[in-house]
PDB file of N, CA and C in Angstrom:
ATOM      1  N   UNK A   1      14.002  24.472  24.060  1.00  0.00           N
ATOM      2  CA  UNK A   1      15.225  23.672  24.061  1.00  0.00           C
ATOM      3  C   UNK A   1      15.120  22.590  25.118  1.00  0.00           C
ATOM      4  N   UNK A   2      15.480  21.686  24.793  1.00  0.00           N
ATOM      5  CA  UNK A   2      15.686  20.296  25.682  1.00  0.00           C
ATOM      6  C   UNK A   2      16.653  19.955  25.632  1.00  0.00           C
ATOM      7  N   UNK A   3      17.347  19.777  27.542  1.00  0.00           N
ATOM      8  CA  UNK A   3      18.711  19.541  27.514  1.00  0.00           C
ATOM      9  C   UNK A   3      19.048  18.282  28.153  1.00  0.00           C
ATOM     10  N   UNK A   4      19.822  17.232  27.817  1.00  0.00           N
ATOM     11  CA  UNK A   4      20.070  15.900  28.449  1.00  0.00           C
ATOM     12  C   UNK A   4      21.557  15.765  28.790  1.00  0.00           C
ATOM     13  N   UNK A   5      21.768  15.946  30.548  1.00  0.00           N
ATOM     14  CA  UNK A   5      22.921  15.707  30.288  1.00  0.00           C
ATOM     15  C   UNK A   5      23.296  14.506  31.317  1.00  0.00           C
ATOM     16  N   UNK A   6      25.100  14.111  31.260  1.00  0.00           N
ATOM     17  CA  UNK A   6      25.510  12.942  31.076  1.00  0.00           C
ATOM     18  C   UNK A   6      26.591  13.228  31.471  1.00  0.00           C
ATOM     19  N   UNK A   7      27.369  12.247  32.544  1.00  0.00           N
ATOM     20  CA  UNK A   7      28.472  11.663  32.187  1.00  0.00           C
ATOM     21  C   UNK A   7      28.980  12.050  34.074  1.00  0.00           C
ATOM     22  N   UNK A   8      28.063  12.432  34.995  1.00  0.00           N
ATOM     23  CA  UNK A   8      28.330  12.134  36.419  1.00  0.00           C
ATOM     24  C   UNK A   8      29.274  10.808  36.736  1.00  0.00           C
ATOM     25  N   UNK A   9      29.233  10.722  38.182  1.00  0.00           N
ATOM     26  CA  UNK A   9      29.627   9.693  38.700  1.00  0.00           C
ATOM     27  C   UNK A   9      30.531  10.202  39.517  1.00  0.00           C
ATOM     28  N   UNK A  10      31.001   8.722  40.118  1.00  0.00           N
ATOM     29  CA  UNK A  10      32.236   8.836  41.455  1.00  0.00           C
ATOM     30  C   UNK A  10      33.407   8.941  40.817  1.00  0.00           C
ATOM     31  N   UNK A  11      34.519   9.589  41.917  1.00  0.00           N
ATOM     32  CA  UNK A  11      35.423   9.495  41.541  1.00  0.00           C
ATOM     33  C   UNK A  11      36.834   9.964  42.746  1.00  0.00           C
ATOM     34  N   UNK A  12      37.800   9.503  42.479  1.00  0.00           N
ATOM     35  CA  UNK A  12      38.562  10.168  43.265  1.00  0.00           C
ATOM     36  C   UNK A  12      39.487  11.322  43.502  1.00  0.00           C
ATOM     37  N   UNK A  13      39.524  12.228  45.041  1.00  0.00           N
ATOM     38  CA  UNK A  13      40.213  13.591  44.414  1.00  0.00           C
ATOM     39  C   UNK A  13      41.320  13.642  43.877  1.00  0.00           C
ATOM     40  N   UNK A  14      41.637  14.643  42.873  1.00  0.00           N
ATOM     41  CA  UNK A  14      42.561  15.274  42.043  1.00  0.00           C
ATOM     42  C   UNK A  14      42.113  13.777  40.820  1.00  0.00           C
ATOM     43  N   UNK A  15      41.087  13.224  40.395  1.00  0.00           N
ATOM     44  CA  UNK A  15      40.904  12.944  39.143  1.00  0.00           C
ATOM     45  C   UNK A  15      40.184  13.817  38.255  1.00  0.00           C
ATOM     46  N   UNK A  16      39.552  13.479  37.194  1.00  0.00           N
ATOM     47  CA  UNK A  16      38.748  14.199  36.108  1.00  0.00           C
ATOM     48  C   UNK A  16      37.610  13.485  35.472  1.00  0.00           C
ATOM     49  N   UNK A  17      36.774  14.722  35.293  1.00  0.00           N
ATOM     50  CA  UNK A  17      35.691  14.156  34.629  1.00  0.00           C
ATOM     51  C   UNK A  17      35.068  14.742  33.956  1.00  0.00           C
ATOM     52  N   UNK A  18      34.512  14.516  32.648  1.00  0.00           N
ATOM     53  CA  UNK A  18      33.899  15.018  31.636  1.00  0.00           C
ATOM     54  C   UNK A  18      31.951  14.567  31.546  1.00  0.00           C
ATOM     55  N   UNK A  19      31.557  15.855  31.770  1.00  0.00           N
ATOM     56  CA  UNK A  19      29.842  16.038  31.886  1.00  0.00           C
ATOM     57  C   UNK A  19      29.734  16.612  30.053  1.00  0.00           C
ATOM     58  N   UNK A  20      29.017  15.846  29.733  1.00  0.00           N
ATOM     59  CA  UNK A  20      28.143  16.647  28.360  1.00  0.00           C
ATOM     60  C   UNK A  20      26.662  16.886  28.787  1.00  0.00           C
ATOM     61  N   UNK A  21      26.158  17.943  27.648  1.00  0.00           N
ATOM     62  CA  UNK A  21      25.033  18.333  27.387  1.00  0.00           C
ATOM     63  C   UNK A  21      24.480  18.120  26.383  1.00  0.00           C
ATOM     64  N   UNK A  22      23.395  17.459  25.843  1.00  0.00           N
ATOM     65  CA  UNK A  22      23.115  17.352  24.256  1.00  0.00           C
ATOM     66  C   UNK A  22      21.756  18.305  24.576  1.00  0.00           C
ATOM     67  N   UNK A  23      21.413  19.223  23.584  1.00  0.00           N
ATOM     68  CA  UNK A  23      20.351  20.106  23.336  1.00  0.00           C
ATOM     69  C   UNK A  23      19.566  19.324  22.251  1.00  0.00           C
ATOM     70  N   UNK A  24      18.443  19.491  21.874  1.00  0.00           N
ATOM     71  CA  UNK A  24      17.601  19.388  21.012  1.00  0.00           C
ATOM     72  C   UNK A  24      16.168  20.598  21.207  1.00  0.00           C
ATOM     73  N   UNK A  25      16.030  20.719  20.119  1.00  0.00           N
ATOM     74  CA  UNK A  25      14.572  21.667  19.743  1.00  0.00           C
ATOM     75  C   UNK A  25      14.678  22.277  19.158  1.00  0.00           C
ATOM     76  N   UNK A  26      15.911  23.521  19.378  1.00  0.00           N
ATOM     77  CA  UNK A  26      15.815  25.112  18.828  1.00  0.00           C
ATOM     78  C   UNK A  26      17.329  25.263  18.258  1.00  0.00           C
ATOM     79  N   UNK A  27      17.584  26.192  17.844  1.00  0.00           N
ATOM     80  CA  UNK A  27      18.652  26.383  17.177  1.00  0.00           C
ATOM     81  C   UNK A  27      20.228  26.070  18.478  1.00  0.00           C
ATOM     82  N   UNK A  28      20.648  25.516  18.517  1.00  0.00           N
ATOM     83  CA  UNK A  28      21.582  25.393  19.725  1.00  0.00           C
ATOM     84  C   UNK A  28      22.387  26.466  19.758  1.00  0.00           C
ATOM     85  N   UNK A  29      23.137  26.749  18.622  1.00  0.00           N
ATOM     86  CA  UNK A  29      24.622  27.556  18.634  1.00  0.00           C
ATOM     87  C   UNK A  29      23.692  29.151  18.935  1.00  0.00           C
ATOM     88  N   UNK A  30      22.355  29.640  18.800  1.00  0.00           N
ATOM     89  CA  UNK A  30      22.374  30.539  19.556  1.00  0.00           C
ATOM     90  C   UNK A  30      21.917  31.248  20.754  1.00  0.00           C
ATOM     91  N   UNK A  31      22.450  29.863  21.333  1.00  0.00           N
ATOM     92  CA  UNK A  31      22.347  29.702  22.900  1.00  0.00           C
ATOM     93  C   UNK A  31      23.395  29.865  23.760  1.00  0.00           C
ATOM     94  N   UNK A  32      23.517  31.043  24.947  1.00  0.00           N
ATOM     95  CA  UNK A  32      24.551  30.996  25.917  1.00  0.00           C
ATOM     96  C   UNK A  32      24.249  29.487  26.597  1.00  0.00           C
ATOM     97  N   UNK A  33      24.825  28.762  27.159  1.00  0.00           N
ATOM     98  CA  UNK A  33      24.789  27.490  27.961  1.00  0.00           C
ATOM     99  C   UNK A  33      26.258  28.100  28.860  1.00  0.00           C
ATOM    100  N   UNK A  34      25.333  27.281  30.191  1.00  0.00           N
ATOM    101  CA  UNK A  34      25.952  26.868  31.146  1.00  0.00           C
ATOM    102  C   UNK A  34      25.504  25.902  32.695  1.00  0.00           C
ATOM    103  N   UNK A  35      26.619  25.756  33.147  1.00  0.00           N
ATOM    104  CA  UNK A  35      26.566  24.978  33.777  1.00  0.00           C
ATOM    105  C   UNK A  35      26.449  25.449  35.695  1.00  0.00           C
ATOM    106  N   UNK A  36      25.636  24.513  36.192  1.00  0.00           N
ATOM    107  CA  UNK A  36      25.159  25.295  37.624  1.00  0.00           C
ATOM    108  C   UNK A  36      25.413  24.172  38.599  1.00  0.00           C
ATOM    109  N   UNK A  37      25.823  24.139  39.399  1.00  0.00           N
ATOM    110  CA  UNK A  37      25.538  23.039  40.776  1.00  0.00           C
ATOM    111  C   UNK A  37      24.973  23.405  42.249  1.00  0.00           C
ATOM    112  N   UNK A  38      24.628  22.220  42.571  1.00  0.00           N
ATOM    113  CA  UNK A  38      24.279  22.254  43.868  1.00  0.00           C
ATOM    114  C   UNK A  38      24.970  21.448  45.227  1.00  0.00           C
ATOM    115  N   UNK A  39      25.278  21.355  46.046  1.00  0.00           N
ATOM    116  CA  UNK A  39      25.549  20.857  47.188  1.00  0.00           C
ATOM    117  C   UNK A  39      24.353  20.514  47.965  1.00  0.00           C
ATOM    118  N   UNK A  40      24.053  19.659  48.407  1.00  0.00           N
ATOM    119  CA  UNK A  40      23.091  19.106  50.105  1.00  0.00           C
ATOM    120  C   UNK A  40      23.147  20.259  50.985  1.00  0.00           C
ATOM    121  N   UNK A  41      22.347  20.985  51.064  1.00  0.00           N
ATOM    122  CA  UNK A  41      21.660  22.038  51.679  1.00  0.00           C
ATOM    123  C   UNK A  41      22.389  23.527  51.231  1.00  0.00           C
ATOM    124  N   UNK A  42      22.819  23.839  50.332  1.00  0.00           N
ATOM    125  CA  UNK A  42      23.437  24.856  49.553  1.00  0.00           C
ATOM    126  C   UNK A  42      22.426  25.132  48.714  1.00  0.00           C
ATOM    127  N   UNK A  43      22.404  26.858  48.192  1.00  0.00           N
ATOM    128  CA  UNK A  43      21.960  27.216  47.117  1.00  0.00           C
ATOM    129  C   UNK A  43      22.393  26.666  45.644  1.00  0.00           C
ATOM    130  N   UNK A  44      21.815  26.470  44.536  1.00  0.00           N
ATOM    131  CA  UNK A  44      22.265  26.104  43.302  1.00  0.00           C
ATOM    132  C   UNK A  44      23.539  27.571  43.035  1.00  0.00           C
ATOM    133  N   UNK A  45      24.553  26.881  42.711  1.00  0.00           N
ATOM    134  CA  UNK A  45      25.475  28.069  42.077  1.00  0.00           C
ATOM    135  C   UNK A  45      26.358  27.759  40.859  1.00  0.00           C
ATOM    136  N   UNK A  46      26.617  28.930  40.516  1.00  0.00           N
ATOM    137  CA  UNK A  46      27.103  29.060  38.773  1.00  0.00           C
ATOM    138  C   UNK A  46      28.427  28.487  38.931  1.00  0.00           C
ATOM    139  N   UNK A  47      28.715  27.936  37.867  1.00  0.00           N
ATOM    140  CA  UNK A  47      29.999  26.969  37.598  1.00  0.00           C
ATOM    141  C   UNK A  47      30.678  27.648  36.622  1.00  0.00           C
ATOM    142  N   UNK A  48      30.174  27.467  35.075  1.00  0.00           N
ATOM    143  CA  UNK A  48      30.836  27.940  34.182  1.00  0.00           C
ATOM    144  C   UNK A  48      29.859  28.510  32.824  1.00  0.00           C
ATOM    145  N   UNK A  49      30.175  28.924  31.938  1.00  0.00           N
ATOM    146  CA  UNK A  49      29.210  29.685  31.319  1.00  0.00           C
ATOM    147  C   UNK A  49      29.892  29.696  29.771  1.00  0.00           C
ATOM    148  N   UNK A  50      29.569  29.675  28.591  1.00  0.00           N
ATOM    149  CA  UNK A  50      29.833  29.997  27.129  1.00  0.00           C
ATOM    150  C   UNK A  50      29.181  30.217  26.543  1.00  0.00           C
ATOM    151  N   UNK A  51      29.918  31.268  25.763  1.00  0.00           N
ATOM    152  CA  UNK A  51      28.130  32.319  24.878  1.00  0.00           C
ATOM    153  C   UNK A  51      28.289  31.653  23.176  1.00  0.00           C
ATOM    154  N   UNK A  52      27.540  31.890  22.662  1.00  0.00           N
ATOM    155  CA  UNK A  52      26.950  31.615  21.095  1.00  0.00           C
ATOM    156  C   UNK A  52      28.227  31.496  20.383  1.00  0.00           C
ATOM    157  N   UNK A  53      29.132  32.621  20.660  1.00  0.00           N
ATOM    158  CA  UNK A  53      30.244  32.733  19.873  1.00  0.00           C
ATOM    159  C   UNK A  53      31.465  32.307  20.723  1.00  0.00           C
ATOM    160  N   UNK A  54      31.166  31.376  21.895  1.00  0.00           N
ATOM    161  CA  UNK A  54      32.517  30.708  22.416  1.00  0.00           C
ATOM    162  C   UNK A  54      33.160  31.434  23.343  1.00  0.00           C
ATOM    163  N   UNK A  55      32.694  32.436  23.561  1.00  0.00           N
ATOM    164  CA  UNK A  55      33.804  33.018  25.241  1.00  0.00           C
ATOM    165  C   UNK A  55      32.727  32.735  26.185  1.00  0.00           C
ATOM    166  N   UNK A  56      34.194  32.315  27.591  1.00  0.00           N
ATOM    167  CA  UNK A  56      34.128  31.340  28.504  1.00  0.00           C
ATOM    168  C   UNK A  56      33.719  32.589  29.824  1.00  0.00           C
ATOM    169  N   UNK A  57      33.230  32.035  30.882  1.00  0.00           N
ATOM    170  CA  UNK A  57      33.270  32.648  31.908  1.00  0.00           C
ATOM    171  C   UNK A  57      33.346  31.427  32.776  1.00  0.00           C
ATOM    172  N   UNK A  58      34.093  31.581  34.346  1.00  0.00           N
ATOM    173  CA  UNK A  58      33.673  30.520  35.042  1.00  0.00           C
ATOM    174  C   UNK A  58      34.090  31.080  36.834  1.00  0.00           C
ATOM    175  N   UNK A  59      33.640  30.539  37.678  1.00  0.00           N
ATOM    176  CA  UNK A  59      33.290  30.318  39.124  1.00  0.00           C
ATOM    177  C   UNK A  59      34.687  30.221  39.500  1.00  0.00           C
ATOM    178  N   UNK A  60      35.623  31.806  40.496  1.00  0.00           N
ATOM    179  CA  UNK A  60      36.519  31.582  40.717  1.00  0.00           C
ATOM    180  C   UNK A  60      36.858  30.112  41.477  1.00  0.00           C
ATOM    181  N   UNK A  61      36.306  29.211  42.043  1.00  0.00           N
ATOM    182  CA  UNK A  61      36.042  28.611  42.583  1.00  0.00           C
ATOM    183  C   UNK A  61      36.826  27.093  41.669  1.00  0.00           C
ATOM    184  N   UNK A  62      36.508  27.345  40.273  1.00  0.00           N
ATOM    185  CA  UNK A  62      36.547  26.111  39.365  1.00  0.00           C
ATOM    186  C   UNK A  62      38.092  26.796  38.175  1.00  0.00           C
ATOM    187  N   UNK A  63      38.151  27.739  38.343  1.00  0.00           N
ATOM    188  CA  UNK A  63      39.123  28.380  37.421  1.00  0.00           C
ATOM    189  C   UNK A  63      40.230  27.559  37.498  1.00  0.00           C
ATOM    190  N   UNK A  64      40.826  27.924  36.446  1.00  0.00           N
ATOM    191  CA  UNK A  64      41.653  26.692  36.396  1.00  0.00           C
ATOM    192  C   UNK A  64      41.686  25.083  36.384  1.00  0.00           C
ATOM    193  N   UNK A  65      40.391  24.875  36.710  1.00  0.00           N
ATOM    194  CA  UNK A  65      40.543  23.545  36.818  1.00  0.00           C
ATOM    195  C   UNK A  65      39.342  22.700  35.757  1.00  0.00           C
ATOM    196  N   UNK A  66      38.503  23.807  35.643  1.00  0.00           N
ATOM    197  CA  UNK A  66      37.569  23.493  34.934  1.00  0.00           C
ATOM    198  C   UNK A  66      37.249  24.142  33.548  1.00  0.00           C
ATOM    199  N   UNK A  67      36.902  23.397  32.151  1.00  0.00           N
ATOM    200  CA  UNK A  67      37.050  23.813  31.215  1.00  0.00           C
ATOM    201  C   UNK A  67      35.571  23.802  30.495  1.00  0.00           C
ATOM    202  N   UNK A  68      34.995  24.742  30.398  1.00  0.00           N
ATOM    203  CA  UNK A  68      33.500  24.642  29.181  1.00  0.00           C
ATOM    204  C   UNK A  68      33.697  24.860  27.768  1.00  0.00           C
ATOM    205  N   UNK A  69      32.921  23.846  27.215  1.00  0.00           N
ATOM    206  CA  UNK A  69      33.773  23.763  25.510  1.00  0.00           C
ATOM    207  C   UNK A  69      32.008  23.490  24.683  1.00  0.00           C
ATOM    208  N   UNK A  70      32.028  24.191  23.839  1.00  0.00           N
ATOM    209  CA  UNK A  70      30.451  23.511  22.810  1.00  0.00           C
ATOM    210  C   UNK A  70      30.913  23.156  21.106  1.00  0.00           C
ATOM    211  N   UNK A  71      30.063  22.088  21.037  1.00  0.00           N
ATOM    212  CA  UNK A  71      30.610  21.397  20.038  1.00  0.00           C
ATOM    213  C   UNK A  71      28.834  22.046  18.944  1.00  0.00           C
ATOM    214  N   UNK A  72      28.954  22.902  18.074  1.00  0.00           N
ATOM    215  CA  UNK A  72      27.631  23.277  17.592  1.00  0.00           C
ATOM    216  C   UNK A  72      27.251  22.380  16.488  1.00  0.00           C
ATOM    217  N   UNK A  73      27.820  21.327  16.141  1.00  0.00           N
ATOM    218  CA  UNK A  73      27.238  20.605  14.941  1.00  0.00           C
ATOM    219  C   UNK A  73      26.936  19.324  15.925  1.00  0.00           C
ATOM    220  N   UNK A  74      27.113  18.763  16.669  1.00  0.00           N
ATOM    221  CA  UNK A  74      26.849  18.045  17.685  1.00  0.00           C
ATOM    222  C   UNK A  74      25.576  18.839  18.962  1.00  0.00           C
ATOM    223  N   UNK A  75      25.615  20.064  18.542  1.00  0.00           N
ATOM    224  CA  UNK A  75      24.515  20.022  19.667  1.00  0.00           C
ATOM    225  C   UNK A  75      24.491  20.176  21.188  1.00  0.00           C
ATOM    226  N   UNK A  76      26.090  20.177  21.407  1.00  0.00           N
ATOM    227  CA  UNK A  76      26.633  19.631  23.196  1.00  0.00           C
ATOM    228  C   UNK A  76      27.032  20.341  23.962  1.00  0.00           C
ATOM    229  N   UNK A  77      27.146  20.236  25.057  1.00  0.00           N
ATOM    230  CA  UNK A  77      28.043  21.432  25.265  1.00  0.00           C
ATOM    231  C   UNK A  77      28.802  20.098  26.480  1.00  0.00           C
ATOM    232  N   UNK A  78      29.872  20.897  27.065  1.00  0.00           N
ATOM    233  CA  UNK A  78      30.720  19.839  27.909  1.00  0.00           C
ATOM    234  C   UNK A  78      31.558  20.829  29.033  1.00  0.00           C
ATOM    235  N   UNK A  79      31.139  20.103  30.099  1.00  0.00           N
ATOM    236  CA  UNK A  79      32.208  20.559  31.374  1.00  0.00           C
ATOM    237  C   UNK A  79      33.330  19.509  31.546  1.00  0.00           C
ATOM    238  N   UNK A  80      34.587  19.903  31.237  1.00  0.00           N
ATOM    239  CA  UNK A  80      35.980  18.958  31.745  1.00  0.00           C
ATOM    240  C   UNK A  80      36.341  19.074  33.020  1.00  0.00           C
ATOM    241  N   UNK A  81      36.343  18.725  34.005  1.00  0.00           N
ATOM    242  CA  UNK A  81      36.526  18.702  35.192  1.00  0.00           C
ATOM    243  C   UNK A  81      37.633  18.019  35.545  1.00  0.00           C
ATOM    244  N   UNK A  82      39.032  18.645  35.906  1.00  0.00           N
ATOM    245  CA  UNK A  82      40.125  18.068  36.444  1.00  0.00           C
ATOM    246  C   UNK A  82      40.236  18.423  38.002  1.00  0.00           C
ATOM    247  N   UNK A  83      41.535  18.144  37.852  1.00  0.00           N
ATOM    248  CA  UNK A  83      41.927  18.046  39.377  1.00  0.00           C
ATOM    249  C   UNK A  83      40.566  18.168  40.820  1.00  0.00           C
ATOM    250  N   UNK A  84      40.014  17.122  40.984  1.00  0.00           N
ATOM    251  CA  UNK A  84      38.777  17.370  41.056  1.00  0.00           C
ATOM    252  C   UNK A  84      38.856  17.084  42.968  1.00  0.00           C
ATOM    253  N   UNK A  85      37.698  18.036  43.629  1.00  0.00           N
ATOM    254  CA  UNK A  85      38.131  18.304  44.784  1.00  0.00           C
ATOM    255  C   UNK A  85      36.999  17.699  45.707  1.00  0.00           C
ATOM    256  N   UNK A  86      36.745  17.289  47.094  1.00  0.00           N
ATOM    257  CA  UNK A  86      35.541  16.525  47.574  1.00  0.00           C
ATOM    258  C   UNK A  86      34.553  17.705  47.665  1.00  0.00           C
ATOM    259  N   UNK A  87      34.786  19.012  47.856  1.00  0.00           N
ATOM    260  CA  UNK A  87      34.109  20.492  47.724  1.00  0.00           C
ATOM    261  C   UNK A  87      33.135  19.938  46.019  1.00  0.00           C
ATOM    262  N   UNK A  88      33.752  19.673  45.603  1.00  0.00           N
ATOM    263  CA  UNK A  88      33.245  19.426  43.845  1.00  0.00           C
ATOM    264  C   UNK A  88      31.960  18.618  44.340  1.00  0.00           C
ATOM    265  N   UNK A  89      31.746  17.969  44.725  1.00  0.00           N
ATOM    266  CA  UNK A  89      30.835  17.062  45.141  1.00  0.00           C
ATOM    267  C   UNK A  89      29.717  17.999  45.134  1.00  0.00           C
ATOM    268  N   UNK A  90      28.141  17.358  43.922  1.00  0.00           N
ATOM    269  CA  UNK A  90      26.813  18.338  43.829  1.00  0.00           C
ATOM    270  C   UNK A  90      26.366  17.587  42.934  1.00  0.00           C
ATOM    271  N   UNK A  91      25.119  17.990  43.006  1.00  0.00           N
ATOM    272  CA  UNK A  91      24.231  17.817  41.257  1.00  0.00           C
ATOM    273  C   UNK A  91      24.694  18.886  40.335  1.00  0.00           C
ATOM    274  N   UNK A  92      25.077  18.302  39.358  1.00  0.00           N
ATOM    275  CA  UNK A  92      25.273  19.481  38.681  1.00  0.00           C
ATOM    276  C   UNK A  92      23.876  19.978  37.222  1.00  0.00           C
ATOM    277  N   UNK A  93      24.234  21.162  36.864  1.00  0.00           N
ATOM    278  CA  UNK A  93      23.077  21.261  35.887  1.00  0.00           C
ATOM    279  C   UNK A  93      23.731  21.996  34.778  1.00  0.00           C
ATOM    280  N   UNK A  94      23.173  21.626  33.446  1.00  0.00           N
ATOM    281  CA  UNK A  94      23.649  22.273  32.580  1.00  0.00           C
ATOM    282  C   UNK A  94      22.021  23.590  32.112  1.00  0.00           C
ATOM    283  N   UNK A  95      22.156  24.465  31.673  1.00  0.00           N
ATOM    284  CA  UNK A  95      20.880  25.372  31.663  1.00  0.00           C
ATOM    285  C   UNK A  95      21.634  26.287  30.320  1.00  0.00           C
ATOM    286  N   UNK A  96      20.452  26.876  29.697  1.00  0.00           N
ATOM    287  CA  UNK A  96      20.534  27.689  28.587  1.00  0.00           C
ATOM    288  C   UNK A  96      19.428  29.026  28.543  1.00  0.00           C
ATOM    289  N   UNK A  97      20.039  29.892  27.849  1.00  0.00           N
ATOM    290  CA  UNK A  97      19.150  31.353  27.735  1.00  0.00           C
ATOM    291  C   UNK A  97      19.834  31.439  26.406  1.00  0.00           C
ATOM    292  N   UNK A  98      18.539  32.720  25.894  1.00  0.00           N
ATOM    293  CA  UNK A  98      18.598  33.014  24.386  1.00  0.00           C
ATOM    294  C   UNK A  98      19.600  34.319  24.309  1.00  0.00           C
ATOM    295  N   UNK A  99      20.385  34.739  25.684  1.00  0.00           N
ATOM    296  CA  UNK A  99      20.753  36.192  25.078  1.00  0.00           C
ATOM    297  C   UNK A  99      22.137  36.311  26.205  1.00  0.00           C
ATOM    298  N   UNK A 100      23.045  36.811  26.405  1.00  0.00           N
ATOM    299  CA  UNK A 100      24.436  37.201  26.590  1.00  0.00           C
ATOM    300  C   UNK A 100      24.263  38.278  28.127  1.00  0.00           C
ATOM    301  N   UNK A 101      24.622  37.747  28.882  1.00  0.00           N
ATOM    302  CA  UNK A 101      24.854  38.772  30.173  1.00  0.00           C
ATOM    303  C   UNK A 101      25.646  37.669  31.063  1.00  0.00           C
ATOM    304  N   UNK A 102      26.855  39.178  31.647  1.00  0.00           N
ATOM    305  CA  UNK A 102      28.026  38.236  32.608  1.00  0.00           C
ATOM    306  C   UNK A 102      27.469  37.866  33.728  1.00  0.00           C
ATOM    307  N   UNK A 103      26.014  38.418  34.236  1.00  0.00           N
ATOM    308  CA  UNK A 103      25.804  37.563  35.355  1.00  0.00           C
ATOM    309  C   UNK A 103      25.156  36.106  35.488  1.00  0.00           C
ATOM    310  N   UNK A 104      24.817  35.422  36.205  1.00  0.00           N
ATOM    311  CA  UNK A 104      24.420  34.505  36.405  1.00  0.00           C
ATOM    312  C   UNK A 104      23.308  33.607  37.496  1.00  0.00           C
ATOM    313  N   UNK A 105      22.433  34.828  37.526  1.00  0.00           N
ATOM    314  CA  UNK A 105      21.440  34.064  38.183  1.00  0.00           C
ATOM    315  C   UNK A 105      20.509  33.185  37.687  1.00  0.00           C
ATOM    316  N   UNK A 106      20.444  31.999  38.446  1.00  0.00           N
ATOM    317  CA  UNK A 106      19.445  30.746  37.476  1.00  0.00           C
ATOM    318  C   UNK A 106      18.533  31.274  37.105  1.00  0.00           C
ATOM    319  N   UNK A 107      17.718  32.274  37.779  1.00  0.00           N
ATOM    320  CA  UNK A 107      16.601  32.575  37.375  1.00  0.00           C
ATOM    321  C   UNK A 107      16.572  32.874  35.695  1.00  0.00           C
ATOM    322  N   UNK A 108      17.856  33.358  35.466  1.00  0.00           N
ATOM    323  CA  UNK A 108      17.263  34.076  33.887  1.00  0.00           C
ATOM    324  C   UNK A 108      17.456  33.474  32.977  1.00  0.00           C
ATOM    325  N   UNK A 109      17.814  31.759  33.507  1.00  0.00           N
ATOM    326  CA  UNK A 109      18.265  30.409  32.324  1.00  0.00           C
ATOM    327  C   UNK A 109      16.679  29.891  32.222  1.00  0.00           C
ATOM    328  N   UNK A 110      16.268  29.915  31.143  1.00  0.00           N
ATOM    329  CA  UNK A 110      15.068  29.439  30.857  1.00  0.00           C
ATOM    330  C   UNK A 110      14.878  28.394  30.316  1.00  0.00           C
ATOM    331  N   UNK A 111      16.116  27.317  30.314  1.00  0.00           N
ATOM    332  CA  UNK A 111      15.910  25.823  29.925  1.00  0.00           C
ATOM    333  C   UNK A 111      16.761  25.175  30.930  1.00  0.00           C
ATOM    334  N   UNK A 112      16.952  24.377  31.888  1.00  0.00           N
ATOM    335  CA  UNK A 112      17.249  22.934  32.692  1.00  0.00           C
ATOM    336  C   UNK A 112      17.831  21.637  31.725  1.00  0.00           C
ATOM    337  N   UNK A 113      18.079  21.177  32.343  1.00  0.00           N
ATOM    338  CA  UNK A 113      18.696  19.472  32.218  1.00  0.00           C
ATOM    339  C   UNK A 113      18.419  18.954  33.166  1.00  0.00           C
ATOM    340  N   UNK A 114      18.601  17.727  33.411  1.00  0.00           N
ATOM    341  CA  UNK A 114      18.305  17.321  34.720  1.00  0.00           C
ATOM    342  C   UNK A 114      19.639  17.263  35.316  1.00  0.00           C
ATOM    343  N   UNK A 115      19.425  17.192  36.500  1.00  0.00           N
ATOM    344  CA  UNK A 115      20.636  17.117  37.434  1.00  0.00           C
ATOM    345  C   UNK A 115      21.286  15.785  37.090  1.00  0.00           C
ATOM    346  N   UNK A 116      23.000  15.994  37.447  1.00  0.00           N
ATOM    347  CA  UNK A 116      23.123  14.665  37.598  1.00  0.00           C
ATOM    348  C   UNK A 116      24.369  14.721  38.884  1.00  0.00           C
ATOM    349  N   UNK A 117      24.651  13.892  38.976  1.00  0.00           N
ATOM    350  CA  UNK A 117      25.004  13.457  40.857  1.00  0.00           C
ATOM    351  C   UNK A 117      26.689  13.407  40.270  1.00  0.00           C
ATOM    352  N   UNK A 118      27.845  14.283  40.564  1.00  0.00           N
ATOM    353  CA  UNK A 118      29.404  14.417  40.571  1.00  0.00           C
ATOM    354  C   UNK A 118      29.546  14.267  42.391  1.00  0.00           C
ATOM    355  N   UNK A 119      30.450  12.872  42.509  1.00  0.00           N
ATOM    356  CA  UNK A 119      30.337  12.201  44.162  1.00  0.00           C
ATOM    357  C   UNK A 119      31.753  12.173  44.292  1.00  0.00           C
ATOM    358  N   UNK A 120      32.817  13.493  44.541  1.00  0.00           N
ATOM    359  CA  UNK A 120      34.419  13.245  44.448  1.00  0.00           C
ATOM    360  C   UNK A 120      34.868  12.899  46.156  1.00  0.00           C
ATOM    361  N   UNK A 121      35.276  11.612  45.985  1.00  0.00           N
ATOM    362  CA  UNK A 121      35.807  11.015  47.779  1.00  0.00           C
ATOM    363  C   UNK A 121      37.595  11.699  47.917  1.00  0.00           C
ATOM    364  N   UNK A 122      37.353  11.764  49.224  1.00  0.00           N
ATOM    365  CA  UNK A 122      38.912  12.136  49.754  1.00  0.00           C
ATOM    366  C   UNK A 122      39.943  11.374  49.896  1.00  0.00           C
TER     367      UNK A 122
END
C-alpha cells in the first residue's frame, strides 16, 4: 500500500483542518488506517485510528475534537481537526496494517505516508 497524504499547514488556535490520505496498491477498505504524530523532540504518537468496517478509536488527547472518517471508493481516509490547539502542532502521519487490534504501536503499521507539517499559532 502507498499512502499520500495532504492537506497540512498553518493555522490559528481554535480553527480547523482537514488532512486526507489517498492509498493506492492493495485493496484499501481492508485496511485499519490511522493516523500518528510527532512533536520536535517527542516520540511519534497515536492520534486516531478506523478499522475496515468503520469504528473509530482516538487519543484522549484529540477526543472530541478530532474526527477520522474513510471514504472506500475514493481510497482516503481523512483527519478533521477542529478546535485546534498550539499542543496540535507536529508532523503528522497517516499509516495502515492489514488486521484489527486496539492498540497502537507504530511498530505494527506496516505502511507510512509521508509526514506532513500541522503549525497551530497562539
Amino acid at each position: 500500500v502507498q499512502l499520500q497524504a495532504s492537506g497540512g499547514g498553518l493555522m490559528q488556535a481554535g480553527g480547523s483542518l482537514r488532512l486526507s490520505c489517498a492509498a493506492s496498491g492493495r485493496t484499501f477498505s481492508n485496511y485499519a488506517m490511522a493516523w500518528f504524530r510527532q512533536a520536535p523532540g517527542k516520540e511519534r504518537e497515536f492520534v486516531a485510528a478506523i478499522t475496515s468496517g468503520g469504528s473509530t478509536d482516538y487519543a484522549d488527547s484529540v477526543k472530541g475534537r478530532f474526527t477520522i472518517s474513510r471514504d472506500n471508493a475514493k481510497n482516503t481516509v481523512y483527519l478533521q481537526m477542529n478546535s485546534l490547539k498550539p499542543d496540535d502542532t507536529a508532523v503528522y502521519y497517516c499509516a495502515a496494517r492489514a488486521y484489527y487490534s486496539r492498540t497502537y504501536n507504530p511498530d505494527t503499521f506496516a505502511y507510512w505516508g509521508q509526514g506532513i507539517q500541522v503549525t497551530v499559532s497562539s
